[in-house]
Protein backbone atom coordinates (compact mmCIF):
# COMPACT_ATOMS: atom_id res chain seq x y z
CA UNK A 1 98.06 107.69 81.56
CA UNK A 2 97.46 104.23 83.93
CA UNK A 3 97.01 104.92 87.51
CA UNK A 4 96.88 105.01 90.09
CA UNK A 5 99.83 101.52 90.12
CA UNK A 6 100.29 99.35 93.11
CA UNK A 7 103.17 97.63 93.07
CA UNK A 8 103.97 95.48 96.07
CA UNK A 9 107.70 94.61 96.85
CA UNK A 10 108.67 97.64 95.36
CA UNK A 11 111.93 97.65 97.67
CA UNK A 12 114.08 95.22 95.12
CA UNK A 13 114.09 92.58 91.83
CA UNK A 14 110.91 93.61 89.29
CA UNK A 15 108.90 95.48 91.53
CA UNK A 16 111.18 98.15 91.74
CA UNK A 17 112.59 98.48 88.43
CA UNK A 18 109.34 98.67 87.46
CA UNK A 19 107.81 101.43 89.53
CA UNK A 20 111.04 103.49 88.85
CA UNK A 21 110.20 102.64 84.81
CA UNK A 22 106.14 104.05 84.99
CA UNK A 23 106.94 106.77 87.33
CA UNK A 24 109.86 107.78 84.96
CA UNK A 25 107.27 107.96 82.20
CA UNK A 26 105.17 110.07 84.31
CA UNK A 27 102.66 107.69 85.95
CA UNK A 28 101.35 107.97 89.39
CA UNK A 29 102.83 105.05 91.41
CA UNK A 30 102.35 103.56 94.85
CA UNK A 31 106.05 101.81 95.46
CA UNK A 32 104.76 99.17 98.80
CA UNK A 33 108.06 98.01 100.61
CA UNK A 34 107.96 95.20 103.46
CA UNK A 35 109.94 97.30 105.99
CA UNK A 36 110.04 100.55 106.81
CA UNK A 37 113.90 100.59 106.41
CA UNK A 38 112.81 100.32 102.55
CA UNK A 39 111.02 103.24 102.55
CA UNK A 40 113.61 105.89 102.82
CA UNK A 41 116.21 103.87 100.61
CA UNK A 42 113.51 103.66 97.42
CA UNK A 43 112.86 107.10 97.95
CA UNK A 44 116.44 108.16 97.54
CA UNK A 45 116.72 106.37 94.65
CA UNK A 46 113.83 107.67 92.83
CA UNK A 47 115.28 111.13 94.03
CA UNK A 48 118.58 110.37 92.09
CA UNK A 49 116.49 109.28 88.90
CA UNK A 50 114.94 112.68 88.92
CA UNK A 51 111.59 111.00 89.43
CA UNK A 52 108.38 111.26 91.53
CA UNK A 53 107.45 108.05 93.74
CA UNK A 54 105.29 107.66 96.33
CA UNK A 55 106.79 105.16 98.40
CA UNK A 56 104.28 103.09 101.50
CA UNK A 57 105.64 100.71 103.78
CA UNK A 58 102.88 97.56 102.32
CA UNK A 59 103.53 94.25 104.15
CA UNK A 60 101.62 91.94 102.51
CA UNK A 61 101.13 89.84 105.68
CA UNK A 62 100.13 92.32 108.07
CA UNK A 63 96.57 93.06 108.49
CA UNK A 64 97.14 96.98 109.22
CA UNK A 65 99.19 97.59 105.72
CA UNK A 66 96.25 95.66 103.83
CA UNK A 67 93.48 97.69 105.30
CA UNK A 68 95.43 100.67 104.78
CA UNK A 69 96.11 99.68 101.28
CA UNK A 70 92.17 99.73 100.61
CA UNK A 71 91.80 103.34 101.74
CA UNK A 72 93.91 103.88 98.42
CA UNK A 73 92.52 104.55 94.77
CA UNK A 74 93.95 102.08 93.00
CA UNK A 75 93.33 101.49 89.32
CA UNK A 76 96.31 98.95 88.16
CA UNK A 77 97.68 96.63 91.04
CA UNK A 78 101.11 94.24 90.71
CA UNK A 79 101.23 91.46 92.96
CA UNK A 80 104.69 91.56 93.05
CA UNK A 81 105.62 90.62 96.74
CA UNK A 82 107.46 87.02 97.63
CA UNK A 83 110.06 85.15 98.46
CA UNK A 84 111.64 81.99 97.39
CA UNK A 85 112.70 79.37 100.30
CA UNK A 86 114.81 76.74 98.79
CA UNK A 87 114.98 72.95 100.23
CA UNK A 88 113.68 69.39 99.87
CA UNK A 89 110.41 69.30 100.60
CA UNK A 90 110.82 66.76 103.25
CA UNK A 91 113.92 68.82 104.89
CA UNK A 92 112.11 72.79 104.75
CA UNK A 93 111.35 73.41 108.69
CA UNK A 94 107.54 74.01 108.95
CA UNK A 95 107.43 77.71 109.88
CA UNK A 96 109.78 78.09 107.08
CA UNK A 97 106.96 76.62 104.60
CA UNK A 98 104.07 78.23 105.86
CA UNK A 99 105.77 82.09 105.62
CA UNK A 100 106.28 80.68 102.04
CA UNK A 101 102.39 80.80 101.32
CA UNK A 102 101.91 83.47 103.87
CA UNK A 103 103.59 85.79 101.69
CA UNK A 104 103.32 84.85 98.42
CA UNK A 105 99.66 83.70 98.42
CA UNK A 106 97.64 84.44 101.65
CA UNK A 107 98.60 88.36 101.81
CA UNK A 108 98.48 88.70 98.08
CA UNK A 109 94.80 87.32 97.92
CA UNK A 110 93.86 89.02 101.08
CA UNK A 111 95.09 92.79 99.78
CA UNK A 112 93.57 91.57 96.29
CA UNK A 113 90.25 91.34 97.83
CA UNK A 114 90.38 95.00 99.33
CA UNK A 115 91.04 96.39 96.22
CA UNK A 116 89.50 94.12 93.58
CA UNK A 117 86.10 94.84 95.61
CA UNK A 118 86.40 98.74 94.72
CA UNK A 119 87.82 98.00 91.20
CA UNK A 120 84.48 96.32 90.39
CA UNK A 121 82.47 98.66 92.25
CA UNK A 122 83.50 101.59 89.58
CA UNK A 123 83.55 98.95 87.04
CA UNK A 124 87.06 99.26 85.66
CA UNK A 125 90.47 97.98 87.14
CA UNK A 126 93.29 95.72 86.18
CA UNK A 127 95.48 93.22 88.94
CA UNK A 128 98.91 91.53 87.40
CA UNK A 129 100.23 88.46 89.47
CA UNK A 130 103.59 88.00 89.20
CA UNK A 131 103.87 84.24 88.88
CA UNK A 132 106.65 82.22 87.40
CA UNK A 133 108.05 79.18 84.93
CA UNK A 134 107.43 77.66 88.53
CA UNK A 135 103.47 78.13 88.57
CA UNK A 136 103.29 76.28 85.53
CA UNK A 137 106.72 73.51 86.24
CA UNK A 138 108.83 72.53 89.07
CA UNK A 139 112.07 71.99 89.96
CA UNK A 140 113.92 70.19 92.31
CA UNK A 141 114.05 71.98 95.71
CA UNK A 142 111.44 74.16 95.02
CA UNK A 143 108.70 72.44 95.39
CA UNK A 144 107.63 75.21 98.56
CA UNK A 145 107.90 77.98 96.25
CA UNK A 146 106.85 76.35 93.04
CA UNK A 147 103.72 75.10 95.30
CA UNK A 148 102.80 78.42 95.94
CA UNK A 149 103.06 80.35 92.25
CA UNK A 150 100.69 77.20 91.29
CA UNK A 151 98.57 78.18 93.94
CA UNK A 152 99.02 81.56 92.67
CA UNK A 153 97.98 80.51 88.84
CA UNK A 154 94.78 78.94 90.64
CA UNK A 155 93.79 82.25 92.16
CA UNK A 156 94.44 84.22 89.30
CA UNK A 157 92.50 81.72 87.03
CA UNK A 158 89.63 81.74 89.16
CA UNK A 159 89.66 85.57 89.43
CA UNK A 160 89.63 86.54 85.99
CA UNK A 161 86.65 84.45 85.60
CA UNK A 162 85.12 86.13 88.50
CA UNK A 163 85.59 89.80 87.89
CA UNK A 164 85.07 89.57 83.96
CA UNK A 165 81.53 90.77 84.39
CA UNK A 166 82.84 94.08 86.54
CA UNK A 167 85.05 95.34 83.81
CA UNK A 168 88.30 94.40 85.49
CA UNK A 169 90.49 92.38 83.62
CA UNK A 170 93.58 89.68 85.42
CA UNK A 171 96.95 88.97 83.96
CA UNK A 172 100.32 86.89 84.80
CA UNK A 173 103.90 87.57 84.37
CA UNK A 174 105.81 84.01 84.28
CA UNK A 175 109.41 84.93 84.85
CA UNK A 176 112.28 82.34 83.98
CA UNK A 177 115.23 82.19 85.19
CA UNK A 178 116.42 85.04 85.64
CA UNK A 179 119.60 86.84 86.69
CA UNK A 180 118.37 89.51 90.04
CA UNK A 181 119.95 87.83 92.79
CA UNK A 182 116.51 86.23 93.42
CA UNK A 183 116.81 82.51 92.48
CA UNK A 184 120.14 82.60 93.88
CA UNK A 185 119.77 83.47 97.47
CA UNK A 186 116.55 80.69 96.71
CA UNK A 187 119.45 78.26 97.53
CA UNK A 188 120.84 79.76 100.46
CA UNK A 189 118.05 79.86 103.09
CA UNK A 190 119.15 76.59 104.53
CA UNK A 191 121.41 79.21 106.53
CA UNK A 192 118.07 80.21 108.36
CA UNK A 193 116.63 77.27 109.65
CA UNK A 194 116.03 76.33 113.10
CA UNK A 195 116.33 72.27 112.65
CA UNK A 196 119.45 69.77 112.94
CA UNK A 197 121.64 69.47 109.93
CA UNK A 198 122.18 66.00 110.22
CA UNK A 199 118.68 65.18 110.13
CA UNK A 200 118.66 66.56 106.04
CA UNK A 201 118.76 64.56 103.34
CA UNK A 202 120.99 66.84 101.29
CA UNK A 203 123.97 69.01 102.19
CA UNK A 204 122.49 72.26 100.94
CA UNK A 205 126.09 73.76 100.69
CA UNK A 206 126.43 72.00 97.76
CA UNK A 207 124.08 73.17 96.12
CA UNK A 208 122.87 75.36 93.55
CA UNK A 209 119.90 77.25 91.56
CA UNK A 210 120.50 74.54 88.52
CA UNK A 211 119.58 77.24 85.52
CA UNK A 212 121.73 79.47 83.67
CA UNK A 213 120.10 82.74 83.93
CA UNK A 214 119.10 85.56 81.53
CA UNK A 215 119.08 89.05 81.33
CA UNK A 216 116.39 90.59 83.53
CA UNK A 217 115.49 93.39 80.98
CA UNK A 218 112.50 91.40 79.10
CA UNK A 219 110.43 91.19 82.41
CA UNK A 220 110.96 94.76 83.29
CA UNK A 221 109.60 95.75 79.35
CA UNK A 222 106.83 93.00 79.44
CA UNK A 223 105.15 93.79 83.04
CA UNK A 224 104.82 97.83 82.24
CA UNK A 225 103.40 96.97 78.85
CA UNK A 226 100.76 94.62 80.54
CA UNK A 227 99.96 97.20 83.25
CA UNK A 228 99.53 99.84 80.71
CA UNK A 229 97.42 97.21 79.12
CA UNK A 230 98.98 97.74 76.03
CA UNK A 231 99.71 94.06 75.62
CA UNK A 232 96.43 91.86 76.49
CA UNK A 233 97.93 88.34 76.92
CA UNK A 234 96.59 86.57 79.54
CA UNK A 235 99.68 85.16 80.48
CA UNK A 236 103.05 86.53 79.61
CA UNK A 237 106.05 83.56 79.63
CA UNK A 238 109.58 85.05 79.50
CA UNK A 239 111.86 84.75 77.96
CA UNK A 240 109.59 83.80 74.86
CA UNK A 241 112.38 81.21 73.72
CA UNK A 242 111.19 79.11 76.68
CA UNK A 243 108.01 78.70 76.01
CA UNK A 244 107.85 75.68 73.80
CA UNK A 245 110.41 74.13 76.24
CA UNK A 246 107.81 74.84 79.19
CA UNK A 247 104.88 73.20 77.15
CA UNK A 248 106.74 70.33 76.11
CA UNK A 249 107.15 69.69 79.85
CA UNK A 250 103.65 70.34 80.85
CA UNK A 251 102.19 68.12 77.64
CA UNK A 252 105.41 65.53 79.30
CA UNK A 253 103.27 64.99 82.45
CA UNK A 254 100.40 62.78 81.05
CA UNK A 255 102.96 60.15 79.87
CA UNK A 256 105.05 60.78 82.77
CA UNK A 257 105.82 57.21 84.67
CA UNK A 258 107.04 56.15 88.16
CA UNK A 259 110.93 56.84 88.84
CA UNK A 260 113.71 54.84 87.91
CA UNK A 261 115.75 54.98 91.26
CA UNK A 262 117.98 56.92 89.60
CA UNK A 263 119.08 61.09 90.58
CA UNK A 264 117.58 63.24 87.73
CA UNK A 265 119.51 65.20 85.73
CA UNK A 266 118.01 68.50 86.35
CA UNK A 267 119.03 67.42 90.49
CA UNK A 268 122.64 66.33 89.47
CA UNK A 269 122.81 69.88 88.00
CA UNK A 270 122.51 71.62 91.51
CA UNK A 271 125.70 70.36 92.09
CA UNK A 272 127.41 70.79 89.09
CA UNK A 273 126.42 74.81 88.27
CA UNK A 274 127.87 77.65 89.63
CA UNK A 275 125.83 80.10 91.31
CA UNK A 276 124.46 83.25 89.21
CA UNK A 277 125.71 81.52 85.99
CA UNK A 278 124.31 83.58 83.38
CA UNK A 279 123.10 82.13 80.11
CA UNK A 280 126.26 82.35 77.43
CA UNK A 281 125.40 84.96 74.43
């Protein structure tokens, strides 16, 4: 048995499928939710599944959850908190773009320190970022959250090379698109901001997340393989079928030239796609 597993942003999407998932196979699992609100719900639920979940309130951001988080023996830890904010990058407010790295790169590092610094203390120990197709590509309008999963891809890089000599090993999870709720709501935190509407250069209720979207079951298999570390990949692309689509378009950027002028396609398909359109069988 793997433990004990941190998972942070246990409260919805991946994180909390998969805590449910190990401690329904009888692993010892720390469920971290943002809010306290969180804490209760995720309990009840792992109540109803007849399963046994400890359950923290884990902000990423705050400095009080982190150092709390350190106190705990942790053997296998998911970076799985974020957030997605949606927007041209010249139209996304600026406290809007810096919560975007706050919480998915600054508290993930930070907590990663804590822990990784014990983990190579007893010589063993294995931390899982969960990245995304958008640490390795981007999109239109989400270039704020696509900026920070490549940050996130840096990090992780630079960390496996780091802690190889302590016996801890690093690993990614690159999600697609997939069909949680997740890359939809991406598209709606225009809502949110604090600016002037007229001052945008896009009417963001026209808009949507341009991807059909898959079947979230792969990721949920995938991630408790690699924290079990029964599969050793350093980085793990789903769905598979995307993944000579996503080096095509990373081999596409050394021949890439200026633009035409002209909307891209992948744009004009924001406005043309229905939101949560899931990929046809």
């Amino acid at each position: 048995m793997a433990g004990p597993i941190l998972i942070t942003g246990a409260g919805s999407g991946f994180g909390k499928e998969v805590a449910l998932r190990l401690a329904q196979a009888g692993h010892e699992v720390i469920a971290g939710v943002e809010i306290i609100a969180q804490v209760g719900v995720l309990r009840a639920e792992a109540q109803e599944r007849g399963v046994e979940l400890r359950v923290e309130k884990l902000d990423v951001t705050d400095p009080g959850d982190r150092e709390n988080a350190w106190t705990w023996n942790v053997e296998v830890l998911l970076n799985n908190a974020g957030v997605s904010e949606g927007g041209a990058t010249v139209d996304i407010p600026e406290e809007r773009l810096r919560r975007q790295f706050e919480v998915n790169v600054f508290g993930p590092v930070l907590l990663t320190q804590g822990i990784a610094r014990r983990m190579a203390a007893r010589r063993n120990g294995r931390i899982v970022f969960m990245s995304s197709v958008a640490g390795l590509t981007v999109d239109p309008f989400t270039g704020a959250y696509a900026g920070s999963k490549h940050a996130v891809e840096a990090f992780a890089d630079a960390l496996d090379q780091e802690l190889a000599e302590f016996g801890v090993t690093v690993a990614t999870i690159n999600p697609g698109p997939f069909l949680t709720g997740f890359n939809d709501t991406m598209f709606e935190t225009w809502k949110e901001w604090r600016d002037d509407p007229a001052d945008r250069l896009f009417d963001y209720a026209e808009l949507a997340f341009p991807h059909e979207q898959y079947d979230p079951e792969p990721v949920y298999q995938r991630t408790v393989q690699v924290l079990l570390g029964e599969d050793r990949r350093y980085r793990n692309l789903l769905p598979a079928e995307m993944e000579p689509q996503v080096r095509e378009q990373i081999d596409a950027q050394w021949d890439r030239q200026l633009n035409d002028g002209h909307r891209p396609d992948l744009l004009q398909k924001a406005y043309d796609l229905a939101p949560a359109t899931p990929i046809e069988a």
